[in-house]
C-alpha atoms as a PDB file:
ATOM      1  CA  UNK A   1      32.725 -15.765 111.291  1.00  0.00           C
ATOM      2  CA  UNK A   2      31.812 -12.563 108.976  1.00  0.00           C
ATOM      3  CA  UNK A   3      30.737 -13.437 105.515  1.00  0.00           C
ATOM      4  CA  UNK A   4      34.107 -11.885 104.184  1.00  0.00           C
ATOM      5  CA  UNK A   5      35.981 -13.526 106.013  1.00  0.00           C
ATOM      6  CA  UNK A   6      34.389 -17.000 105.217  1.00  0.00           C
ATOM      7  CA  UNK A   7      34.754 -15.676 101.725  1.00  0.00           C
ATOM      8  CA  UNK A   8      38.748 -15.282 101.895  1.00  0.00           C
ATOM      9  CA  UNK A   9      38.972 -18.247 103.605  1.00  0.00           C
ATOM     10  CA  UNK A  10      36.826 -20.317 101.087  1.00  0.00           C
ATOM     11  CA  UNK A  11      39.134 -18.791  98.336  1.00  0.00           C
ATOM     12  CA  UNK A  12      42.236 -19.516 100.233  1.00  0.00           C
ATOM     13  CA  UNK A  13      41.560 -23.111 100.576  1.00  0.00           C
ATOM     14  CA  UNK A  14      40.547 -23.320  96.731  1.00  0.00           C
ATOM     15  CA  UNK A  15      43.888 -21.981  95.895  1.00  0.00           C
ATOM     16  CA  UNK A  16      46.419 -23.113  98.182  1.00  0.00           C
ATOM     17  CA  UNK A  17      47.872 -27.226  98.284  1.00  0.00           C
ATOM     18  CA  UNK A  18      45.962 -29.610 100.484  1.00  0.00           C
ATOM     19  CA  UNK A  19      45.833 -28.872 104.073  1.00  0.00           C
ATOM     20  CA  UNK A  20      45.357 -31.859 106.772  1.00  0.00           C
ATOM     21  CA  UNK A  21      42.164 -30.310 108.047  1.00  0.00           C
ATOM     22  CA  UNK A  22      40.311 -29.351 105.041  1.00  0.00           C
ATOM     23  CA  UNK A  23      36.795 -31.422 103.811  1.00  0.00           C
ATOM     24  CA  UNK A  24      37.073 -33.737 100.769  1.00  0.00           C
ATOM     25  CA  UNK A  25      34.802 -31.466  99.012  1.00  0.00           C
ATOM     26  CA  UNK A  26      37.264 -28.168  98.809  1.00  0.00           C
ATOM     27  CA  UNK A  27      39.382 -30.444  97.677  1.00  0.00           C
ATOM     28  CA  UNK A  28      37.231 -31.816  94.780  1.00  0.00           C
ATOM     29  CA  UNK A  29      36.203 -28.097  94.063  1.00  0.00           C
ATOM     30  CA  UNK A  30      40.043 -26.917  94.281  1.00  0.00           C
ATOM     31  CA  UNK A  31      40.877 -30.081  91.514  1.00  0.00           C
ATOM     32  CA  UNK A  32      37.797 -28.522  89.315  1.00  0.00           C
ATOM     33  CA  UNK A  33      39.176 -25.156  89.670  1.00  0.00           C
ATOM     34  CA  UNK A  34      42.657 -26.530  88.264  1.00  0.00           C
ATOM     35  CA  UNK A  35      41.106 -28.421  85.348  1.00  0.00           C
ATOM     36  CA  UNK A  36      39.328 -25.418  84.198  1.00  0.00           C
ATOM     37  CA  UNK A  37      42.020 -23.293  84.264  1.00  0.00           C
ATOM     38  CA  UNK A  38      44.503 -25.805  82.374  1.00  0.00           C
ATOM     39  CA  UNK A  39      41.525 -26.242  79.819  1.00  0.00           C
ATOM     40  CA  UNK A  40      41.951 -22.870  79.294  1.00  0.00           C
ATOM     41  CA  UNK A  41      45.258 -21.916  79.264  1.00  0.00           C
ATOM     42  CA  UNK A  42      45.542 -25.159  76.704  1.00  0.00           C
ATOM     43  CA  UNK A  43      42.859 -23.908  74.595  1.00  0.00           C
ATOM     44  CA  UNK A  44      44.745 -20.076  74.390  1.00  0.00           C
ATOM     45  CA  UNK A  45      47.898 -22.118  73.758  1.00  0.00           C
ATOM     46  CA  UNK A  46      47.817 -24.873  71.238  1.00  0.00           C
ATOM     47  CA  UNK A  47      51.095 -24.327  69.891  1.00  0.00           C
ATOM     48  CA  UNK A  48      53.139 -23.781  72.518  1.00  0.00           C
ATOM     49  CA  UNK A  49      51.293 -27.376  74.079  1.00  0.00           C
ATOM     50  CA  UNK A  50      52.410 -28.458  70.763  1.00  0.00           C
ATOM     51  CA  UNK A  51      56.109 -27.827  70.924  1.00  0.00           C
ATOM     52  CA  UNK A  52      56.894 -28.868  74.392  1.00  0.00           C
ATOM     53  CA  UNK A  53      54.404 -32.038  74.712  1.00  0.00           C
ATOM     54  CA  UNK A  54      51.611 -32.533  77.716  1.00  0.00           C
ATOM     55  CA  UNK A  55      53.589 -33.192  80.575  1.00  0.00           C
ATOM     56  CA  UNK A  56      55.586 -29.841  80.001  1.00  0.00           C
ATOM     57  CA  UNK A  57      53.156 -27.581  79.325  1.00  0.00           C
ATOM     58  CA  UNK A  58      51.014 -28.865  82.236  1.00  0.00           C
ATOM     59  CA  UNK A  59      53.882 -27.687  84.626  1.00  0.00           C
ATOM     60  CA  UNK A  60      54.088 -24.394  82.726  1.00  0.00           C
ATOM     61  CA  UNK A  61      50.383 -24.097  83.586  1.00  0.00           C
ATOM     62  CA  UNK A  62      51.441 -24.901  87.033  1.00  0.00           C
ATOM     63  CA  UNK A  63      53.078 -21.832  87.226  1.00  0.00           C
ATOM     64  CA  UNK A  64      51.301 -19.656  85.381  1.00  0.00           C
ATOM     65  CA  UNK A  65      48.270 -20.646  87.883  1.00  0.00           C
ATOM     66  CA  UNK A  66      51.028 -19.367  90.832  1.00  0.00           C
ATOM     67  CA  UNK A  67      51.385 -16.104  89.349  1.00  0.00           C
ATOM     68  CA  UNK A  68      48.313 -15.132  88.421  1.00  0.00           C
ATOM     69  CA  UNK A  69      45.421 -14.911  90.059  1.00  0.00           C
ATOM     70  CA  UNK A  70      41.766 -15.524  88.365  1.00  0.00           C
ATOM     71  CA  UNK A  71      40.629 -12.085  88.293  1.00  0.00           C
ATOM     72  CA  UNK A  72      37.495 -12.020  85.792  1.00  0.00           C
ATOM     73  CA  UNK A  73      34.612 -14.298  85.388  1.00  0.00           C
ATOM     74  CA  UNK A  74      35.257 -14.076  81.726  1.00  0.00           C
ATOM     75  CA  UNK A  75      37.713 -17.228  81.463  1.00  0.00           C
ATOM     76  CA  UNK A  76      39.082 -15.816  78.227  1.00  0.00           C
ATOM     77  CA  UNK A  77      40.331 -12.850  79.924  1.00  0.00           C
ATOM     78  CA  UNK A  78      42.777 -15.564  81.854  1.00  0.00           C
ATOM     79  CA  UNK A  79      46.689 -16.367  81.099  1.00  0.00           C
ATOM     80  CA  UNK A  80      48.319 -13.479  79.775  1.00  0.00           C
ATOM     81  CA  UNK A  81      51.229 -14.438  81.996  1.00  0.00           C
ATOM     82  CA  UNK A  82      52.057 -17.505  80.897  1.00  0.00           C
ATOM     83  CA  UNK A  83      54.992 -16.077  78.292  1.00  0.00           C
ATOM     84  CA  UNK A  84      56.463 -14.516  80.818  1.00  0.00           C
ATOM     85  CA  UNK A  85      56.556 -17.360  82.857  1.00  0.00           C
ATOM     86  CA  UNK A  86      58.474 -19.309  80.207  1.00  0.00           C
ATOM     87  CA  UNK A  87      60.955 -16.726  79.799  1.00  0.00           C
ATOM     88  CA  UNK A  88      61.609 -17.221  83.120  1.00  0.00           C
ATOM     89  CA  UNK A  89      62.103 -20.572  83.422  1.00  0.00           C
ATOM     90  CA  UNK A  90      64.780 -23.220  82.499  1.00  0.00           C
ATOM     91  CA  UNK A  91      62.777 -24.034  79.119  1.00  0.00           C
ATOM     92  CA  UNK A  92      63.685 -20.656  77.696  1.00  0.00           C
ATOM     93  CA  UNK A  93      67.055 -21.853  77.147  1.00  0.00           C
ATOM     94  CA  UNK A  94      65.981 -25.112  75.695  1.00  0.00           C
ATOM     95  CA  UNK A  95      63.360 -23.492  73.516  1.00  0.00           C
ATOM     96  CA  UNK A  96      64.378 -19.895  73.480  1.00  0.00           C
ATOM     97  CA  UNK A  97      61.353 -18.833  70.768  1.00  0.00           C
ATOM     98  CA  UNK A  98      59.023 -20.773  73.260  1.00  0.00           C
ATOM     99  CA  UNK A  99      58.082 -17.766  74.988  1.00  0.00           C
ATOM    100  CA  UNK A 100      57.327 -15.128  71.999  1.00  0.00           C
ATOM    101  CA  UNK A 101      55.534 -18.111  70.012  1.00  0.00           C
ATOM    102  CA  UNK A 102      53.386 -17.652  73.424  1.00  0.00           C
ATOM    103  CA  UNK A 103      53.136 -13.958  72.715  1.00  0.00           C
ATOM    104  CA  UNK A 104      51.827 -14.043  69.744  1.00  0.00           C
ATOM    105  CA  UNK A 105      49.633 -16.899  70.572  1.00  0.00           C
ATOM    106  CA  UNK A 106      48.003 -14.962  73.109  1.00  0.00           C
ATOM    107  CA  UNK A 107      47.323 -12.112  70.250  1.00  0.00           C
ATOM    108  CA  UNK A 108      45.681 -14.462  68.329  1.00  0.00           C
ATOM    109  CA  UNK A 109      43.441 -15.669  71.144  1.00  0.00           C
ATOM    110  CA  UNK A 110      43.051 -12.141  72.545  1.00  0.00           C
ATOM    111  CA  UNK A 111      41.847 -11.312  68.963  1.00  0.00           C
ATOM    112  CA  UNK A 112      39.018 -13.866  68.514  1.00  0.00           C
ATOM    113  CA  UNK A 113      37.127 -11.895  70.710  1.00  0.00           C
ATOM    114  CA  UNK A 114      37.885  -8.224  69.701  1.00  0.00           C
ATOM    115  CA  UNK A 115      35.316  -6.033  67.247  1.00  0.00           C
ATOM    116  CA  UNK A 116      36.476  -5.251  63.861  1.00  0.00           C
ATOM    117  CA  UNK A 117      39.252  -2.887  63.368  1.00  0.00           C
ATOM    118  CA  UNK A 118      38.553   0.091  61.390  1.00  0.00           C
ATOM    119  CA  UNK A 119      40.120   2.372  59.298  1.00  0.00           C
ATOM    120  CA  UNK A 120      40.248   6.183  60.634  1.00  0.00           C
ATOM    121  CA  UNK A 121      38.814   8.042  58.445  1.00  0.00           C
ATOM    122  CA  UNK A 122      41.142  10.971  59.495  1.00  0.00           C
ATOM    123  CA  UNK A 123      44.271   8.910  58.280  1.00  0.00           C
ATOM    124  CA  UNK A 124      44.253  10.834  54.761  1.00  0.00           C
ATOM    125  CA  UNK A 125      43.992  14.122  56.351  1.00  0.00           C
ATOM    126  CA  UNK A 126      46.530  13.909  58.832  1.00  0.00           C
ATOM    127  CA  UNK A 127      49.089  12.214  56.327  1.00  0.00           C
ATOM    128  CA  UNK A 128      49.732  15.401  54.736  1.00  0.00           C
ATOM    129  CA  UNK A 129      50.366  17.146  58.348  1.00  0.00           C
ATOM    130  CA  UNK A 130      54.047  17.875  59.669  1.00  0.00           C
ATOM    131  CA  UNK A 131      55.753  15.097  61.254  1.00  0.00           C
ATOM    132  CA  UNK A 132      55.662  16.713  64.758  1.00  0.00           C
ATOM    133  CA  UNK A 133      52.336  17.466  64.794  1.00  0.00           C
ATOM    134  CA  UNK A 134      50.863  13.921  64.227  1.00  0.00           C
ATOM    135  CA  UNK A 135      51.474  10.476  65.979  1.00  0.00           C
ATOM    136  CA  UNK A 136      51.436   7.393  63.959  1.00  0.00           C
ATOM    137  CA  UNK A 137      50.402   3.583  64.905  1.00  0.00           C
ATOM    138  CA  UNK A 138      48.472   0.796  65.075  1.00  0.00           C
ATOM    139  CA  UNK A 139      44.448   1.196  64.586  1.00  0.00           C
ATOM    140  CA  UNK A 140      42.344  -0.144  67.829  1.00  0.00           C
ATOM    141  CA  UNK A 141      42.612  -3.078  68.407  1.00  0.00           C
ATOM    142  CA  UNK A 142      44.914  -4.413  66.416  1.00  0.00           C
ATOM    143  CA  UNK A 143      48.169  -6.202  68.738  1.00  0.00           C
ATOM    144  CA  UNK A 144      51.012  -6.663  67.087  1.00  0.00           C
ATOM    145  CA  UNK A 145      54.481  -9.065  67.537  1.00  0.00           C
ATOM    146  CA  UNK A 146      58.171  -8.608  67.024  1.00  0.00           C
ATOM    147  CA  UNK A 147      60.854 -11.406  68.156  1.00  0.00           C
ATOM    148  CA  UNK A 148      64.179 -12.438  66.577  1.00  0.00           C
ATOM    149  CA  UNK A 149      62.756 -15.722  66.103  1.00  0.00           C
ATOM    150  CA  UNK A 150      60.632 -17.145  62.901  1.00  0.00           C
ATOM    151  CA  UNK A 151      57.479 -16.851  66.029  1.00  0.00           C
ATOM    152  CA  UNK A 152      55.402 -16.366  63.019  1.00  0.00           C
ATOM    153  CA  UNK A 153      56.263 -19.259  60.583  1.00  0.00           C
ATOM    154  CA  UNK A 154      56.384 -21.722  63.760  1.00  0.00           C
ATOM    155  CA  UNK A 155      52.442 -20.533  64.528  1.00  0.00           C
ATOM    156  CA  UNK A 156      51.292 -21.106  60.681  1.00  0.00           C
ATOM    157  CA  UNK A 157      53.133 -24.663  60.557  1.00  0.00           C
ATOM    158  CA  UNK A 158      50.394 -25.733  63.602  1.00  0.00           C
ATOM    159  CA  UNK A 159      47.548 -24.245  61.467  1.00  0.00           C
ATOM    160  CA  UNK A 160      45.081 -26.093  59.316  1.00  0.00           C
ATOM    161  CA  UNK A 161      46.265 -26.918  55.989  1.00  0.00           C
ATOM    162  CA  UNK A 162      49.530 -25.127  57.082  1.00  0.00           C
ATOM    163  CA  UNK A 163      51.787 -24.656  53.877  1.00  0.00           C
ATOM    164  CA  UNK A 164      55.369 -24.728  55.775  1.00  0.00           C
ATOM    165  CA  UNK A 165      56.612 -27.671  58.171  1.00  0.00           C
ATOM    166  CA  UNK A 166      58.849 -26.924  61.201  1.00  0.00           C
ATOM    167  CA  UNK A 167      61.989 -28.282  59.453  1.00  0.00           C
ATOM    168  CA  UNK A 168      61.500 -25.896  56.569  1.00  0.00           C
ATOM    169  CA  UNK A 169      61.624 -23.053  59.116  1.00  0.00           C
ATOM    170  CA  UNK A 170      64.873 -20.966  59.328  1.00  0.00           C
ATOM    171  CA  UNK A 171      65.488 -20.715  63.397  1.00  0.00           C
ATOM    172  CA  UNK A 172      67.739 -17.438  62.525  1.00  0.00           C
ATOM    173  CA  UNK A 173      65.187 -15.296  60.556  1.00  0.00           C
ATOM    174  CA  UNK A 174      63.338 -12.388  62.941  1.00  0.00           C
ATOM    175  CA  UNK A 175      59.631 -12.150  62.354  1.00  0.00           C
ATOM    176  CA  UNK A 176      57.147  -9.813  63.150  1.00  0.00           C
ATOM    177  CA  UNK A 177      53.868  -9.746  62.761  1.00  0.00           C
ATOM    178  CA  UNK A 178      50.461  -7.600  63.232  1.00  0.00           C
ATOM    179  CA  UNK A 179      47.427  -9.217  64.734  1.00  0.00           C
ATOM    180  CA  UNK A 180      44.134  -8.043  63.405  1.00  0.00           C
ATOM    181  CA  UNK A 181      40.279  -9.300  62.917  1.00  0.00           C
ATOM    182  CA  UNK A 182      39.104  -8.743  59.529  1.00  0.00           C
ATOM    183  CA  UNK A 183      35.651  -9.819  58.525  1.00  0.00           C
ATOM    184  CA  UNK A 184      35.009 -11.813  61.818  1.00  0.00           C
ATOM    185  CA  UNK A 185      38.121 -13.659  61.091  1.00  0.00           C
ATOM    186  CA  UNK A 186      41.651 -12.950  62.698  1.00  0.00           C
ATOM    187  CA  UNK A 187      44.401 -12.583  60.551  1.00  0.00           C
ATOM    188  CA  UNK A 188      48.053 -12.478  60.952  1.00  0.00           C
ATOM    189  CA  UNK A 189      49.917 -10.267  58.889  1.00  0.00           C
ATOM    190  CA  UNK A 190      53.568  -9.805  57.725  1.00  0.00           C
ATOM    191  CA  UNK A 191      55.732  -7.294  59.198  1.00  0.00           C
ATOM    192  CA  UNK A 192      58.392  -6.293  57.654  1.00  0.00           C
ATOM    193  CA  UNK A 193      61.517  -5.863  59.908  1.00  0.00           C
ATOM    194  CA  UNK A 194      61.970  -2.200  59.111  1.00  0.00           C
ATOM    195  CA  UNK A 195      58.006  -1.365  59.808  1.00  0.00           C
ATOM    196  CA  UNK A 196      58.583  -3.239  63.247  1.00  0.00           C
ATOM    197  CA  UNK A 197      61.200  -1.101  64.489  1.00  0.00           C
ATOM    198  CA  UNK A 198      59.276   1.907  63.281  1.00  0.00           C
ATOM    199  CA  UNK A 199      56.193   0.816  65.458  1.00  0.00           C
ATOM    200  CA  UNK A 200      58.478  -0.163  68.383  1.00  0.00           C
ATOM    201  CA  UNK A 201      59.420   3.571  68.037  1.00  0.00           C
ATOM    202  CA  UNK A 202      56.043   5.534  67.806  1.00  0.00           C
ATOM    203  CA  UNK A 203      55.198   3.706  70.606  1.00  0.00           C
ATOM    204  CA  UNK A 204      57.888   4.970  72.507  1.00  0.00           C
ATOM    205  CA  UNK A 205      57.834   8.439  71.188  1.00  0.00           C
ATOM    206  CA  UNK A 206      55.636  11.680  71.312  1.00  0.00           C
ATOM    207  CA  UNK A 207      55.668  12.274  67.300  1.00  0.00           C
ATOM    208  CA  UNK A 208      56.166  10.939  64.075  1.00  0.00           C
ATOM    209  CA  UNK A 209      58.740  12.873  63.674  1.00  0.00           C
ATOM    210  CA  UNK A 210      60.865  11.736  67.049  1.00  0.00           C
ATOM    211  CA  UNK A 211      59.938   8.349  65.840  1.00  0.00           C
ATOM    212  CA  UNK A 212      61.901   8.973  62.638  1.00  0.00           C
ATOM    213  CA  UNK A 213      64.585  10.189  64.062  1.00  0.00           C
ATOM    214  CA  UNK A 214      64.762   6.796  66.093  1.00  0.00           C
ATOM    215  CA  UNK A 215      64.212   4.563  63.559  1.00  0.00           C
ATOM    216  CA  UNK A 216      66.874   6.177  61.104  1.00  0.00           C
ATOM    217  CA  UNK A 217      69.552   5.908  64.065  1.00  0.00           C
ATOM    218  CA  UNK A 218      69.319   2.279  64.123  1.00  0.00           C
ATOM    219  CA  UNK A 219      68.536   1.998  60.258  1.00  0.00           C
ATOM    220  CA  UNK A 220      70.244   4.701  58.130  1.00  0.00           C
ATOM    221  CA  UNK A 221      68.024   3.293  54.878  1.00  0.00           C
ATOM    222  CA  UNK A 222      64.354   3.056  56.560  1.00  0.00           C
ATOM    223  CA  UNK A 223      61.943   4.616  54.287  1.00  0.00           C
ATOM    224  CA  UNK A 224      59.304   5.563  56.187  1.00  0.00           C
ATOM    225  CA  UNK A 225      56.654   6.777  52.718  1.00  0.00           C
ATOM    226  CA  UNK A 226      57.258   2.830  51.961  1.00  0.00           C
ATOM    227  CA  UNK A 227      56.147   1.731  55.897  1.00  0.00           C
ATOM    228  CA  UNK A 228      52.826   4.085  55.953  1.00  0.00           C
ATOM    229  CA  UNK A 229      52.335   3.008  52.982  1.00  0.00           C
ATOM    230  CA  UNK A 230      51.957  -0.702  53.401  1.00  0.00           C
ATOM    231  CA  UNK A 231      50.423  -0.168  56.682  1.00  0.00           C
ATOM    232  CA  UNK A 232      47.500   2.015  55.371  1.00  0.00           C
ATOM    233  CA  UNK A 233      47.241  -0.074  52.436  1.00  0.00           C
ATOM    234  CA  UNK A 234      46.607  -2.784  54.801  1.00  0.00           C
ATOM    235  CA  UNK A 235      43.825  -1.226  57.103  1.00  0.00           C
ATOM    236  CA  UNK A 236      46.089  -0.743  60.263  1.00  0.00           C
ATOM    237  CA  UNK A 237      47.780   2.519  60.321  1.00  0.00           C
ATOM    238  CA  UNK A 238      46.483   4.961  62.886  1.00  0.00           C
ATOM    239  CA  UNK A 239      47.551   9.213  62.609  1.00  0.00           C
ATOM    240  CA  UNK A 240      46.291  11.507  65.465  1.00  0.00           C
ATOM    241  CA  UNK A 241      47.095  14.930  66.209  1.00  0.00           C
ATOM    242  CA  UNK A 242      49.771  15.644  68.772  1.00  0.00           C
ATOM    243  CA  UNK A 243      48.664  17.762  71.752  1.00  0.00           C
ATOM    244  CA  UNK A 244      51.531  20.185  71.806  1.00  0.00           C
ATOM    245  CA  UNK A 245      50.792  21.189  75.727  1.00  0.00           C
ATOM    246  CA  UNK A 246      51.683  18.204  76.913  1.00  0.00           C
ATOM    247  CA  UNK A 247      54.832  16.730  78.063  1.00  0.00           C
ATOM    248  CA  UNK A 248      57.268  15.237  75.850  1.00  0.00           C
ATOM    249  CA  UNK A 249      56.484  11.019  76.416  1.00  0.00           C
ATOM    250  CA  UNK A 250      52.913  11.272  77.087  1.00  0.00           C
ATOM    251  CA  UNK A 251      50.525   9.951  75.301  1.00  0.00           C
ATOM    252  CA  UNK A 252      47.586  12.464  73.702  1.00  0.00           C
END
């Protein structure tokens, strides 16, 4: 047998079920394997583990180890999937702000090992630009969470010396928050509803100005000075120049 293909047959049997004619010791590895893994995924996930108890989070970890693959050495790197995993399964109807709580979770973990964002020092320049000549955004590195659940009040009621309990929580408010690291520390900060939509729409957008446009058709009384305002007060907003030659939708 070739060394690859004892290779992909070494991996197979450390991540498929039990065969009859495998050794006792790939099956040992294969159970090592798993307890990493769920170590992991339960260390990225307190709160979510939290919410749902042991026994059904370890069968969301079940599936999350189905979907995805191990791809990096770095075992941080590993479990992005599991929120979509919930919002696939029956527990999303049970616990419908399970899977966004999981979003922003994995922020928050993604975070911890990020640099420090900066602030661009272009930012004042390009502020006084026209609208369709600049993009607007997030800084590097900073990930950042919208649901129509109170995602970000459920996190901070699992936090040390957490100020709000669960049954304090209003289940009908939207949150939205922006994940940063600030002084080797990540924080979570408040966005307001109105600044959400705003990002959802320079994302999606070639301009400032198209993102506007988008943002006023859904809310007639944004005010966007008040937006890129709080978000350069707050060290995350991002301005680049537009590169005119290229297609509308790409990104410069």
């Amino acid at each position: 047998m070739r060394l690859p293909d004892w290779e992909a047959h070494l991996i197979g049997a450390l991540t498929h079920p039990v065969s009859d004619d495998e050794t006792r010791g790939i099956a040992i590895y294969r159970n090592a394997r798993l307890a990493i893994l769920r170590n992991t995924l339960a260390g990225a996930y307190p709160v979510c583990r939290a919410l749902v108890g042991n026994d059904c989070f370890d069968a969301l970890v079940r599936d999350t180890l189905a979907a995805q693959a191990s791809t990096s050495p770095n075992l941080h790197r590993y479990g992005n999937a599991l929120p979509d995993v919930i919002a696939q399964c029956p527990l999303a109807h049970s616990v419908p702000y399970l899977a966004d709580v999981a979003r922003l979770e994995w922020c928050v973990h993604w975070a911890h090992y990020a640099p420090d964002a900066h602030v661009e020092a272009a930012n004042a320049t390009l502020l006084a630009q026209p609208a369709d000549t600049v993009r607007a955004g997030l800084i590097e590195g900073v990930q950042w969470v919208a649901s129509p659940w109170p995602v970000v009040s459920i996190w901070r009621a699992h936090q040390p010396g957490a100020t709000i309990a669960l049954n304090e929580i209003d289940l009908d408010a939207a949150e939205a928050a922006a994940i940063a690291v600030r002084g080797h520390r990540v924080a979570v900060l408040d966005l307001d509803a109105a600044t959400a939509m705003f990002l959802a729409a320079c994302e999606a957008t070639p301009s400032l100005q198209t993102a506007l446009e988008t943002t006023l058709a859904e809310l007639p009384a944004f005010d966007l000075t008040a937006s890129l305002s709080g978000l350069y007060r707050s060290g995350l907003l991002a301005l680049s120049a537009c590169h005119t030659t290229m297609p509308t939708g790409d990104t410069p």
